[in-house]
C-alpha atoms as a PDB file:
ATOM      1  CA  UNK A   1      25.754   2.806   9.475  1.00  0.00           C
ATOM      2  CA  UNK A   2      30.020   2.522   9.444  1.00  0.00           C
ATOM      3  CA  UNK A   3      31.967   5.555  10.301  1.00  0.00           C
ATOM      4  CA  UNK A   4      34.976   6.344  10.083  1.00  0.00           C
ATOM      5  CA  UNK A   5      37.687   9.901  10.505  1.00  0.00           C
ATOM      6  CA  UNK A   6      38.826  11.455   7.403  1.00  0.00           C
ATOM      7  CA  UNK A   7      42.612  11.418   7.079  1.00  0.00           C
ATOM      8  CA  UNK A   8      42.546  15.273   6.191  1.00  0.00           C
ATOM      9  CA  UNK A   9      40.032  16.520   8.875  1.00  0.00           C
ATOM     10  CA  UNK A  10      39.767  14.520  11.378  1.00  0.00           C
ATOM     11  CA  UNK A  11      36.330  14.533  11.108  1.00  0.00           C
ATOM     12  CA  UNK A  12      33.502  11.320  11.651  1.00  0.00           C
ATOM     13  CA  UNK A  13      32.381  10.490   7.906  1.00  0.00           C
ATOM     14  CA  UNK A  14      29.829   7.636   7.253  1.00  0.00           C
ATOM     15  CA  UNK A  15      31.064   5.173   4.924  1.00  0.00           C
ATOM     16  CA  UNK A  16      28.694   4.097   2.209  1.00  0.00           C
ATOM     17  CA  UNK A  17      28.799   1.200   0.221  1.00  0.00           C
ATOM     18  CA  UNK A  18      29.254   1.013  -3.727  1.00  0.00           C
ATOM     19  CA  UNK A  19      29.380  -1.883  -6.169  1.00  0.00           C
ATOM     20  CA  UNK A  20      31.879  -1.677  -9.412  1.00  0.00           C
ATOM     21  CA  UNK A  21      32.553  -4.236 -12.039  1.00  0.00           C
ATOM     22  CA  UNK A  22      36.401  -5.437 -12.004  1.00  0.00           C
ATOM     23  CA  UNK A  23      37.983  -7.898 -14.135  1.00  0.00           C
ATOM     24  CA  UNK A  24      38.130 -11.064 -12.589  1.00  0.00           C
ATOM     25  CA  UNK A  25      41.880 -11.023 -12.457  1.00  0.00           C
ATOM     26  CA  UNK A  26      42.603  -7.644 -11.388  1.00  0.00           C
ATOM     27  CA  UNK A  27      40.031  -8.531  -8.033  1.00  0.00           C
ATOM     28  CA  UNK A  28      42.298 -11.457  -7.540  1.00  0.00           C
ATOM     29  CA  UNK A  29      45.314  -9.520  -7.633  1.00  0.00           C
ATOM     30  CA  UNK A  30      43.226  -7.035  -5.140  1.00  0.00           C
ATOM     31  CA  UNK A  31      42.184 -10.076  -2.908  1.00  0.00           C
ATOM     32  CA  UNK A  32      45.627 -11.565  -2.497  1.00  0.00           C
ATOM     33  CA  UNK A  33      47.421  -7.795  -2.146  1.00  0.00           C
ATOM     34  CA  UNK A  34      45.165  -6.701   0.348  1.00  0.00           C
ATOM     35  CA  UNK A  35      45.493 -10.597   2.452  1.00  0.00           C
ATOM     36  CA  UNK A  36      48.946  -9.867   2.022  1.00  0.00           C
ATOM     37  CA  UNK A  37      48.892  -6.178   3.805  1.00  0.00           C
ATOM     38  CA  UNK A  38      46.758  -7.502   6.822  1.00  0.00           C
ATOM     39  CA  UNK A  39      43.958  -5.073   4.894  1.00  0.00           C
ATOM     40  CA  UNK A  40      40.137  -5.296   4.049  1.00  0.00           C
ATOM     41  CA  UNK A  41      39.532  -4.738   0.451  1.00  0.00           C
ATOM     42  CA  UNK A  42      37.385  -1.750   1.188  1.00  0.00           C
ATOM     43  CA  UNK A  43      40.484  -0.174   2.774  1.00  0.00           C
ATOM     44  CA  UNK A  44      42.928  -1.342   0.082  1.00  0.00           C
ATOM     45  CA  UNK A  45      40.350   0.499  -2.282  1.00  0.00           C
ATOM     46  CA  UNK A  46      39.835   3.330  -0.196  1.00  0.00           C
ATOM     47  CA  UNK A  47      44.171   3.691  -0.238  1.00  0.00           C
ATOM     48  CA  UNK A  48      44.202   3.032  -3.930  1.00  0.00           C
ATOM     49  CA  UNK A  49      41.279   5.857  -4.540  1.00  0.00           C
ATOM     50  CA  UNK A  50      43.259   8.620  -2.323  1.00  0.00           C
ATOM     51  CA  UNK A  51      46.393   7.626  -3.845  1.00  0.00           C
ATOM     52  CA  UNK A  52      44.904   7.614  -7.497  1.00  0.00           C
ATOM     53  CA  UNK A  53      43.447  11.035  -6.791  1.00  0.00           C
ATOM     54  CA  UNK A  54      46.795  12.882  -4.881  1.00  0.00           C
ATOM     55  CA  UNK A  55      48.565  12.147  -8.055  1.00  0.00           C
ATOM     56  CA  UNK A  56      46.313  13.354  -9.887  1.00  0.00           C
ATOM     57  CA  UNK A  57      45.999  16.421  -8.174  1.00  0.00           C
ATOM     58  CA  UNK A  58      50.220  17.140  -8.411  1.00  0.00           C
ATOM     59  CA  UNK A  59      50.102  16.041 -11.802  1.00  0.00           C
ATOM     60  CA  UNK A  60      47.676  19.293 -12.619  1.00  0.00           C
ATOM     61  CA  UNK A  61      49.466  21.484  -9.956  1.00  0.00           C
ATOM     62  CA  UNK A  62      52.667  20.262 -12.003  1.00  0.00           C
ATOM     63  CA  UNK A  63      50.461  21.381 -15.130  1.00  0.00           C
ATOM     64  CA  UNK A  64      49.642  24.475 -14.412  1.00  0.00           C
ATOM     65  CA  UNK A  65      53.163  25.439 -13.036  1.00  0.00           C
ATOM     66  CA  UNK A  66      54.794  24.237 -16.158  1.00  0.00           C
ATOM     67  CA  UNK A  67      51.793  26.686 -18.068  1.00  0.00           C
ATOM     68  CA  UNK A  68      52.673  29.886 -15.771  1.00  0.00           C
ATOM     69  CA  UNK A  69      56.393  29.032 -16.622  1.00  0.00           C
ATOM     70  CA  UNK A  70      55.874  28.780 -20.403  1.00  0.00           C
ATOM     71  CA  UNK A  71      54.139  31.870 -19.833  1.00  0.00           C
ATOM     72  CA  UNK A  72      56.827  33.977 -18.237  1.00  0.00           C
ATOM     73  CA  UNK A  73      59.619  32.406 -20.367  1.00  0.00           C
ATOM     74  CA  UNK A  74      58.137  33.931 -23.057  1.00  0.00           C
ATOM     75  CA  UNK A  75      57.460  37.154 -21.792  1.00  0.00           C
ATOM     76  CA  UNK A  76      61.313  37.562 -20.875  1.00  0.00           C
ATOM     77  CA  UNK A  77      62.155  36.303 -24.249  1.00  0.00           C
ATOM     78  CA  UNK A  78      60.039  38.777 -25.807  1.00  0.00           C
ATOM     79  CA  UNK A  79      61.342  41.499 -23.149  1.00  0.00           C
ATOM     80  CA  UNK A  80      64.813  40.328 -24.410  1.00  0.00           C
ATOM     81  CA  UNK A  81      64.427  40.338 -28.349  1.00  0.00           C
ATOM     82  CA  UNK A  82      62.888  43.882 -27.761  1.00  0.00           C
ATOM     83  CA  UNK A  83      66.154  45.082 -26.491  1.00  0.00           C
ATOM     84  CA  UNK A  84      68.090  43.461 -29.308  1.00  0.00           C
ATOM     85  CA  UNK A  85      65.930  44.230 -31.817  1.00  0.00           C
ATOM     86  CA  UNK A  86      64.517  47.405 -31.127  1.00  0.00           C
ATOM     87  CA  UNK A  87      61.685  48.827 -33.177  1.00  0.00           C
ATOM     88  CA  UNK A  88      63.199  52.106 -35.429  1.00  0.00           C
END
C-alpha cells in the first residue's frame, strides 16, 4: 500500500490504483510531458485531476456570483422603476 499527504490537509492518504482508456496519442503527449517535467505519470495525472477540478470549482463559484448579481441588479432596477413610475 502507497501513501502519500494531501496537499489541503496534510494528512497520510493511501493511493489506489485505477485504469482508464486514453487515446493513444493523447498518452504519448502525457508520456513525453511528464519525461519532460522530471514527473511520474501518476503525478502528472494526479496535477492534471486537481487542476481540472479547482477550475471547475471557480468556474461555479464564478456562476453563482454572477446569479446573486443578476439577482440584485434586478431588484434595484425594479426598486428604481418603482420610484419613476409610481403606482397611482
Amino acid at each position: 500500500m502507497r501513501f502519500h499527504t494531501n496537499d489541503y490537509t496534510g494528512e497520510k492518504m493511501t493511493a489506489v490504483k485505477t485504469a482508464i482508456s486514453l487515446d493513444e496519442i493523447l498518452l504519448n503527449e502525457v508520456n513525453t510531458l511528464a519525461k519532460d517535467l522530471h514527473m511520474s505519470r501518476s503525478k502528472f495525472f494526479t496535477n492534471a485531476a486537481k487542476e481540472y477540478i479547482r477550475q471547475q470549482k471557480k468556474k461555479k463559484l464564478v456562476d453563482e456570483i454572477g446569479t446573486l448579481l443578476r439577482i440584485e441588479i434586478q431588484k434595484i432596477l425594479s426598486g428604481i422603476v418603482a420610484v419613476i413610475e409610481p403606482d397611482y
